[in-house]
N, C-alpha and C. Protein backbone atom coordinates (compact mmCIF):
# COMPACT_ATOMS: atom_id res chain seq x y z
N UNK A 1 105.85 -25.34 -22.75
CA UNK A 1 104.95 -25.54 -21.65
C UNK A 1 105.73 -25.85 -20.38
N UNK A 2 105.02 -25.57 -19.20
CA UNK A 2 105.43 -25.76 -17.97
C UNK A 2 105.40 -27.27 -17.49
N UNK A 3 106.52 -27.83 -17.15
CA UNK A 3 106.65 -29.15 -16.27
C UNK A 3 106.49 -29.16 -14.93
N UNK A 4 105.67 -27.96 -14.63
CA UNK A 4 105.52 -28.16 -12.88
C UNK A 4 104.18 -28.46 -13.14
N UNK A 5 103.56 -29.35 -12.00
CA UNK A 5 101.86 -29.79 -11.96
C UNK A 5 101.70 -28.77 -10.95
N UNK A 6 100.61 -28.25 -11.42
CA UNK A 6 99.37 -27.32 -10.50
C UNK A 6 98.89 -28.47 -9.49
N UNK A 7 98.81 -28.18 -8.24
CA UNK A 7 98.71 -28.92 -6.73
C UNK A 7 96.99 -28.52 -6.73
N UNK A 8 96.25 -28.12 -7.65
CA UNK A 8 94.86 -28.32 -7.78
C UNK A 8 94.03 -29.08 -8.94
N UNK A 9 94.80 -29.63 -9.81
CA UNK A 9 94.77 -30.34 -10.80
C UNK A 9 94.66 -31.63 -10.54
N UNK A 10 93.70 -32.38 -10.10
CA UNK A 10 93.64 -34.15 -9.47
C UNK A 10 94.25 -34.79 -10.60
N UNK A 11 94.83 -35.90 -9.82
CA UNK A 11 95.88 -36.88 -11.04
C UNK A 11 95.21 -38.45 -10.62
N UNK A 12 94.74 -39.13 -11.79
CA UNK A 12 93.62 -40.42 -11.80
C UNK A 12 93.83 -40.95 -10.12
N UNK A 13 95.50 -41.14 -9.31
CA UNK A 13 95.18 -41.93 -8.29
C UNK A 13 94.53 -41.06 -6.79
N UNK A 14 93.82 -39.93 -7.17
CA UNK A 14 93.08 -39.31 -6.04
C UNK A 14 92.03 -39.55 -5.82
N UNK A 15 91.09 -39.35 -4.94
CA UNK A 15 89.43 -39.01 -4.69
C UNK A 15 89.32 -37.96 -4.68
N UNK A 16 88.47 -37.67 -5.32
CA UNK A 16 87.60 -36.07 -5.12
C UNK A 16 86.66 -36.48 -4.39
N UNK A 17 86.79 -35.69 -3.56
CA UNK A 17 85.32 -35.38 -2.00
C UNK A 17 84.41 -34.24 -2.75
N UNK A 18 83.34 -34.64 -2.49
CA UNK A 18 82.05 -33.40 -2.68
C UNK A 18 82.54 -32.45 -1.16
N UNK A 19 82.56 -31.38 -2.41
CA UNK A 19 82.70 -29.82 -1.10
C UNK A 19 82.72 -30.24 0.44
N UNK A 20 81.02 -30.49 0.56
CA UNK A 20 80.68 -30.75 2.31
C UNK A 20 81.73 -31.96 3.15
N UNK A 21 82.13 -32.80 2.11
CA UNK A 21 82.55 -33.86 2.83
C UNK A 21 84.01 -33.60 2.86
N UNK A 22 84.77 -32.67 1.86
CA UNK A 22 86.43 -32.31 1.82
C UNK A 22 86.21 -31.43 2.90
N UNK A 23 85.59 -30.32 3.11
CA UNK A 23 86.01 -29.00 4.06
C UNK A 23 86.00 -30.63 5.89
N UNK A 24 84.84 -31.14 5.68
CA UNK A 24 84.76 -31.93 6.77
C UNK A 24 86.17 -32.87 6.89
N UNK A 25 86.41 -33.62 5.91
CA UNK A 25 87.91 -34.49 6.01
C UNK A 25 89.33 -33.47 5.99
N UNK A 26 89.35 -32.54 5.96
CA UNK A 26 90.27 -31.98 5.69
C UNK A 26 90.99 -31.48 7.18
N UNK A 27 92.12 -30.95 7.64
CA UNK A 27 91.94 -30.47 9.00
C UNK A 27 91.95 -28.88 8.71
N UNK A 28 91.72 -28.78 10.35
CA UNK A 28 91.30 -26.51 10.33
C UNK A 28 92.45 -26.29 9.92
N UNK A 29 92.53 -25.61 9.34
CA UNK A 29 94.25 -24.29 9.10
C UNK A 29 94.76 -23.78 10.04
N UNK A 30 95.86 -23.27 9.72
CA UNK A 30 96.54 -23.30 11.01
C UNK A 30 96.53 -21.62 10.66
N UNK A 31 96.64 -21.21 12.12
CA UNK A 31 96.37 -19.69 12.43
C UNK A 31 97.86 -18.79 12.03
N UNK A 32 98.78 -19.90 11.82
CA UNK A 32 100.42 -18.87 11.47
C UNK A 32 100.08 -18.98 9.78
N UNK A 33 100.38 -17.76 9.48
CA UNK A 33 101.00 -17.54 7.82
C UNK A 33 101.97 -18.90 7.73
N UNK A 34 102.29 -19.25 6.47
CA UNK A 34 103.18 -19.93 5.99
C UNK A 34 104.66 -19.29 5.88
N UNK A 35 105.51 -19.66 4.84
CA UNK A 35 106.55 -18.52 4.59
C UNK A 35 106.25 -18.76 3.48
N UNK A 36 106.68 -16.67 2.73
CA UNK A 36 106.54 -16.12 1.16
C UNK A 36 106.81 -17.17 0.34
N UNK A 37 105.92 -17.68 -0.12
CA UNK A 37 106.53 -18.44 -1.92
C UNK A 37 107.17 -17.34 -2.82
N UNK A 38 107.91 -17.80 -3.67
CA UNK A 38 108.41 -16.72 -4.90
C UNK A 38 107.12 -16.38 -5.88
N UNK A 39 106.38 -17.20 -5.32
CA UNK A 39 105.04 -17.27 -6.67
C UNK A 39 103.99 -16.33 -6.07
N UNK A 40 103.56 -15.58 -6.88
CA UNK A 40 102.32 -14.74 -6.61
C UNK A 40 101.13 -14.75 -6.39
N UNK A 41 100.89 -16.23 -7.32
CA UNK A 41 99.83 -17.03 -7.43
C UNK A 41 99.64 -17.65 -5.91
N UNK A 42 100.88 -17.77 -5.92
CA UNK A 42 100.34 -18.67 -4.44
C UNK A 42 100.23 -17.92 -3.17
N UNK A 43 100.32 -16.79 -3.30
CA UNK A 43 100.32 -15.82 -2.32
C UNK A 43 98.70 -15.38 -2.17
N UNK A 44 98.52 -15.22 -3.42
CA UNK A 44 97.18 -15.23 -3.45
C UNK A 44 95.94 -16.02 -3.42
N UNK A 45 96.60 -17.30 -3.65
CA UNK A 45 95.85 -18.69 -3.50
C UNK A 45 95.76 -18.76 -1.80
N UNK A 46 96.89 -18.49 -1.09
CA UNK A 46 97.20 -18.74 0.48
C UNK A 46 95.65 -17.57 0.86
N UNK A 47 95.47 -16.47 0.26
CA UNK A 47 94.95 -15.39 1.16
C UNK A 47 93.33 -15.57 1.42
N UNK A 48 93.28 -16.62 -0.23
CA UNK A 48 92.15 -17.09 -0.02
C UNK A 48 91.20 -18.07 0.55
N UNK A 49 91.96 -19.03 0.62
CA UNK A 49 92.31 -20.47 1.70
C UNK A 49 91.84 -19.71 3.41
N UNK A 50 92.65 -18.99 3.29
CA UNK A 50 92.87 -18.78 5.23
C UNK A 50 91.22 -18.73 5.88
N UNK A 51 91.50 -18.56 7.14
CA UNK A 51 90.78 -17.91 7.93
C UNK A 51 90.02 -16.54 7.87
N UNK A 52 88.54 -16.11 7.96
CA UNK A 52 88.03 -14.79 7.73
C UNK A 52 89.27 -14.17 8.96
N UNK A 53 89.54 -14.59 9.67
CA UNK A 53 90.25 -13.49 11.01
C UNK A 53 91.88 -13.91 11.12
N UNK A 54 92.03 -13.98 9.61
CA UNK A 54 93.47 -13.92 9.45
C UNK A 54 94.23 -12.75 9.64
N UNK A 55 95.07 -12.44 10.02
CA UNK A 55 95.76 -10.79 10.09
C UNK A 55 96.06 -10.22 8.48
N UNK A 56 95.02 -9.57 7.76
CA UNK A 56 95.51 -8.96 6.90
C UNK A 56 97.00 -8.28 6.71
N UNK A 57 96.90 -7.19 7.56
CA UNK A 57 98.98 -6.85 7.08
C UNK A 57 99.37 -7.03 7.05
N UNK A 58 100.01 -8.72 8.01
CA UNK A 58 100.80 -9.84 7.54
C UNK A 58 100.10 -10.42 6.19
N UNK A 59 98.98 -10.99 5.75
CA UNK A 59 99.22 -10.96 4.48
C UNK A 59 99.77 -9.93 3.36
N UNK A 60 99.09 -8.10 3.75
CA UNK A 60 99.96 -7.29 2.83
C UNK A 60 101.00 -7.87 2.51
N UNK A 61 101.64 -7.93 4.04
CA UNK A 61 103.26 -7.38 3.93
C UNK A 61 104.15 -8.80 3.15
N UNK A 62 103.36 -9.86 3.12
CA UNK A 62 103.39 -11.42 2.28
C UNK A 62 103.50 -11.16 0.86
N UNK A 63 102.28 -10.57 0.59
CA UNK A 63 102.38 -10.52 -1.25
C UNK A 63 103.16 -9.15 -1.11
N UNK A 64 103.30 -8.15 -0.58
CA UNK A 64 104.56 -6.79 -0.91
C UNK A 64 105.69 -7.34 -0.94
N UNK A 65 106.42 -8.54 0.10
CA UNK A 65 107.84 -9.25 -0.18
C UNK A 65 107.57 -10.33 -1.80
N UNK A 66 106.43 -10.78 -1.86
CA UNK A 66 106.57 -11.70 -2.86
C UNK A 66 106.64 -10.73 -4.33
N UNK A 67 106.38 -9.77 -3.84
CA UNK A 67 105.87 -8.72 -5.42
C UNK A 67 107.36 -8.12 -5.55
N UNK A 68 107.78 -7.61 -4.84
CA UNK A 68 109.13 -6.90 -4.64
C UNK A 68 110.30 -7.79 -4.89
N UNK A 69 110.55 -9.38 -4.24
CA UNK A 69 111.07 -9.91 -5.01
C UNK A 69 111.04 -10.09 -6.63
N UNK A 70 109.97 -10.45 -6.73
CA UNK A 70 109.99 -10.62 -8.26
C UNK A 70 110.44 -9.43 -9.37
N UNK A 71 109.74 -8.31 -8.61
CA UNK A 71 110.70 -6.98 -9.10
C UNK A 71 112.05 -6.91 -8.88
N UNK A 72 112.61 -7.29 -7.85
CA UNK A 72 113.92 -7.00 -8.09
C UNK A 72 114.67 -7.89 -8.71
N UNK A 73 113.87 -9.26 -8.56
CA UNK A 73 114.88 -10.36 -9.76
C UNK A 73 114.91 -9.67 -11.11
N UNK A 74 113.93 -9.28 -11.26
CA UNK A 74 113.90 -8.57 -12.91
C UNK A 74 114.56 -7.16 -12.87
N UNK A 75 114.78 -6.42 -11.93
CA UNK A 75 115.20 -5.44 -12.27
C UNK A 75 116.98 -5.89 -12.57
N UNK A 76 117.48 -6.33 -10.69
CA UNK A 76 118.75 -7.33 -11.49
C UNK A 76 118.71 -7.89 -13.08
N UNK A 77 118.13 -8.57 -13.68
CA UNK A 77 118.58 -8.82 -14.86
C UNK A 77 118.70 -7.64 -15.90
N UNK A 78 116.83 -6.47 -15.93
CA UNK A 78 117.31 -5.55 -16.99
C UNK A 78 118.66 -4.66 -16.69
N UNK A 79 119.04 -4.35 -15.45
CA UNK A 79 119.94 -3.58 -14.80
C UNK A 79 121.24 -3.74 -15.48
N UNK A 80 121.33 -5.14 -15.45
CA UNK A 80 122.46 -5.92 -16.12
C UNK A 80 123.08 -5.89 -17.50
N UNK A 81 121.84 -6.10 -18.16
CA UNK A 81 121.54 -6.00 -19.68
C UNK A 81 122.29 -4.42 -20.11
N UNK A 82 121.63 -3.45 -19.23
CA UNK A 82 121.56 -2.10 -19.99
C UNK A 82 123.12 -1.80 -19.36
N UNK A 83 123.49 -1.94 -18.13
CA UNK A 83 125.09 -1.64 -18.30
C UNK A 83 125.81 -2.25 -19.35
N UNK A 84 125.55 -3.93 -19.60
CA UNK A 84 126.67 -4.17 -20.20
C UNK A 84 126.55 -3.84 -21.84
N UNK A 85 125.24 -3.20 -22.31
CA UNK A 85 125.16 -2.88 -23.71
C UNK A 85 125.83 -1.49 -23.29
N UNK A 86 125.44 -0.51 -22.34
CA UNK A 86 126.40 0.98 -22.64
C UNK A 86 127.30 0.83 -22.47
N UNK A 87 128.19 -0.13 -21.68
CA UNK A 87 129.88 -0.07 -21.65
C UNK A 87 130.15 -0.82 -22.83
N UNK A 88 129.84 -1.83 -23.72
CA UNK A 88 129.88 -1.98 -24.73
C UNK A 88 130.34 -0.90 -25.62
N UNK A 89 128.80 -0.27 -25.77
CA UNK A 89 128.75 0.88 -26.45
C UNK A 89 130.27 2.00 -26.48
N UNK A 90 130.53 2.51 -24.74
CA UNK A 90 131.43 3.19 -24.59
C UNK A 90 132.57 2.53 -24.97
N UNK A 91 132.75 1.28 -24.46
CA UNK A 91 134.64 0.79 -24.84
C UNK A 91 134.38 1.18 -26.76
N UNK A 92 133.82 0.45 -27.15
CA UNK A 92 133.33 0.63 -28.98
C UNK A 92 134.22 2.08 -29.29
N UNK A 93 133.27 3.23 -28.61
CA UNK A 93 133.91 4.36 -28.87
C UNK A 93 135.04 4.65 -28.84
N UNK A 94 135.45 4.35 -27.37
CA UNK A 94 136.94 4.52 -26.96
C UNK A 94 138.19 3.82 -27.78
N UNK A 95 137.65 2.56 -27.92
CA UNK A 95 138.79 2.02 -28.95
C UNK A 95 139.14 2.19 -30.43
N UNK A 96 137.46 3.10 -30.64
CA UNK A 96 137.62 4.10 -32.27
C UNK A 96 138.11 5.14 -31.86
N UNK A 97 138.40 5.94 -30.85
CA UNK A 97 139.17 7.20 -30.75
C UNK A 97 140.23 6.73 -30.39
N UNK A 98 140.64 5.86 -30.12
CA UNK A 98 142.31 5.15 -29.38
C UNK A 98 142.71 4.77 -31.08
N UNK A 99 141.83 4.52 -31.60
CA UNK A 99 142.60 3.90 -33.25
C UNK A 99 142.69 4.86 -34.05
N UNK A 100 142.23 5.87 -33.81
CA UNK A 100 142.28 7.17 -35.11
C UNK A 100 143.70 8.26 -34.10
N UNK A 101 143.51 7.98 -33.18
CA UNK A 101 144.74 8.93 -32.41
C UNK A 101 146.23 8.40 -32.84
N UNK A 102 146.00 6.90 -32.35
CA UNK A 102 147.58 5.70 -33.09
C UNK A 102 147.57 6.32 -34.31
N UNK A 103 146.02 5.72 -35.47
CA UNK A 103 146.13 6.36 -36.69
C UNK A 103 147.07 7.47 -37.06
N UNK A 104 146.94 8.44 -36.63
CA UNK A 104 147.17 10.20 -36.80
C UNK A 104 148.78 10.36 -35.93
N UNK A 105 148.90 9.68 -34.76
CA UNK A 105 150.33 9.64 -34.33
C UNK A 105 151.00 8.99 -35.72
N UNK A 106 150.89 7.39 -35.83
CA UNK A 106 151.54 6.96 -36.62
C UNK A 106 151.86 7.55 -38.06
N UNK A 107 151.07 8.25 -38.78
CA UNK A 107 150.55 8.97 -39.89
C UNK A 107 152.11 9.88 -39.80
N UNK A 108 151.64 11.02 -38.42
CA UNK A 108 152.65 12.26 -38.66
C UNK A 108 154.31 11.68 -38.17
N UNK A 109 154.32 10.29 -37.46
CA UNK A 109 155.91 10.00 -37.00
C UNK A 109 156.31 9.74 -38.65
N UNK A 110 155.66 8.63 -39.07
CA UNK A 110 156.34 8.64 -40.03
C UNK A 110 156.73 9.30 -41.79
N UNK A 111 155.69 10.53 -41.07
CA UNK A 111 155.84 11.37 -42.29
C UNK A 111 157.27 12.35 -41.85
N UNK A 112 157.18 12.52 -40.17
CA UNK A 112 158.63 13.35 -39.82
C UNK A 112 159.86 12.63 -39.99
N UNK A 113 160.02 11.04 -40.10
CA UNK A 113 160.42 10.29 -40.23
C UNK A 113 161.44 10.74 -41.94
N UNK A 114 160.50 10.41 -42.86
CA UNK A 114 160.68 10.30 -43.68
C UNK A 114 161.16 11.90 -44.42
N UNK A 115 160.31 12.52 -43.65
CA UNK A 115 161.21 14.19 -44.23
C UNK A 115 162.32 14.03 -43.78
N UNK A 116 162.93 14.13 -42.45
CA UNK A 116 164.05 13.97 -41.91
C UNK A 116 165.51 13.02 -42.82
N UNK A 117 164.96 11.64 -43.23
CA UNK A 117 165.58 11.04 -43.63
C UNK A 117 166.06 11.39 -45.26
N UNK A 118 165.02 11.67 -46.31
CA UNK A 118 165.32 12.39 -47.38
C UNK A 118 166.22 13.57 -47.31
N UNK A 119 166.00 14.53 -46.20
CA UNK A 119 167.11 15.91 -46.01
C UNK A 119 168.17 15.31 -45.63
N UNK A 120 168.36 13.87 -44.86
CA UNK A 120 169.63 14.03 -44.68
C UNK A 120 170.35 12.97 -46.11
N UNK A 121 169.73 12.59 -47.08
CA UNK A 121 170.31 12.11 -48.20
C UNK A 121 170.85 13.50 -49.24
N UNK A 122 169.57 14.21 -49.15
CA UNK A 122 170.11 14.94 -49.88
C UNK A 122 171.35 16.15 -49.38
N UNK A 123 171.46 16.30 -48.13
CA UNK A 123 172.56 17.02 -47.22
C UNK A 123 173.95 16.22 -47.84
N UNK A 124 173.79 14.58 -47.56
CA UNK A 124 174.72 13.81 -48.52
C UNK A 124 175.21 14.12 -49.91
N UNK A 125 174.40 13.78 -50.48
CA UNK A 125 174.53 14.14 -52.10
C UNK A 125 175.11 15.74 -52.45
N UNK A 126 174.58 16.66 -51.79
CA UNK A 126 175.38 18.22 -51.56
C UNK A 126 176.82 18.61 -51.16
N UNK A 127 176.76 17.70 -50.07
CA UNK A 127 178.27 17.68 -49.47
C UNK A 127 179.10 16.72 -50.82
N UNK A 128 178.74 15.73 -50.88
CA UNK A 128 179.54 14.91 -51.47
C UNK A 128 179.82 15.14 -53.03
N UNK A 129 179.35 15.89 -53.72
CA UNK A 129 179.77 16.69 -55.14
C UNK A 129 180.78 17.83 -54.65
């Protein structure tokens, strides 16, 4: 569960005002937008709060930055995820074709190795009778 308190949730040391008497104690709103929360909720909580003769496209353009952030925090992370599983993936490969190439070098040096070295024992043993 979430440890943030919802700012509409009364906590025992408040008063609740009946409707007529909160809109009356409360003061008018102020005619500037706020600045974007990261939260959506509250973007949308703000649109409803305001003024009927609030400038809608500044609100658009409010929840389009708050929506777009949140998309791009998430895209940054899957973005992240999926490179570092395919280079994963690719080094994986690369270091199984880097080990079967050593493999197959090492394989044929020391098989030329070892022909080489037997011909010249037995070149020995020929000469030396």
């Amino acid at each position: 569960m979430s440890n943030l308190i919802d700012a509409n949730i009364p906590v025992l040391t408040e008063v609740i005002l009946p409707d007529a008497e909160a809109s009356a104690a409360q003061p008018a709103p102020a005619t500037q937008l706020p600045v974007v929360q990261d939260d959506m909720s509250a973007a949308m909580e703000q649109a409803t709060n305001n003024e009927p003769q609030q400038d809608w496209q500044e609100l658009e353009q409010n929840v389009k930055e708050a929506v777009l952030k949140q998309v791009l925090t998430r895209v940054d992370f899957v973005l992240e995820h999926r490179v570092r599983d395919g280079l994963a993936d690719v080094l994986q490969t690369a270091v199984d074709k880097l080990a079967n190439d050593i493999r197959a070098g090492l394989s044929k040096s020391l098989e030329e190795l070892i022909t080489r070295s037997v011909n010249q024992e037995i070149s020995k043993l020929r000469s030396g009778k």
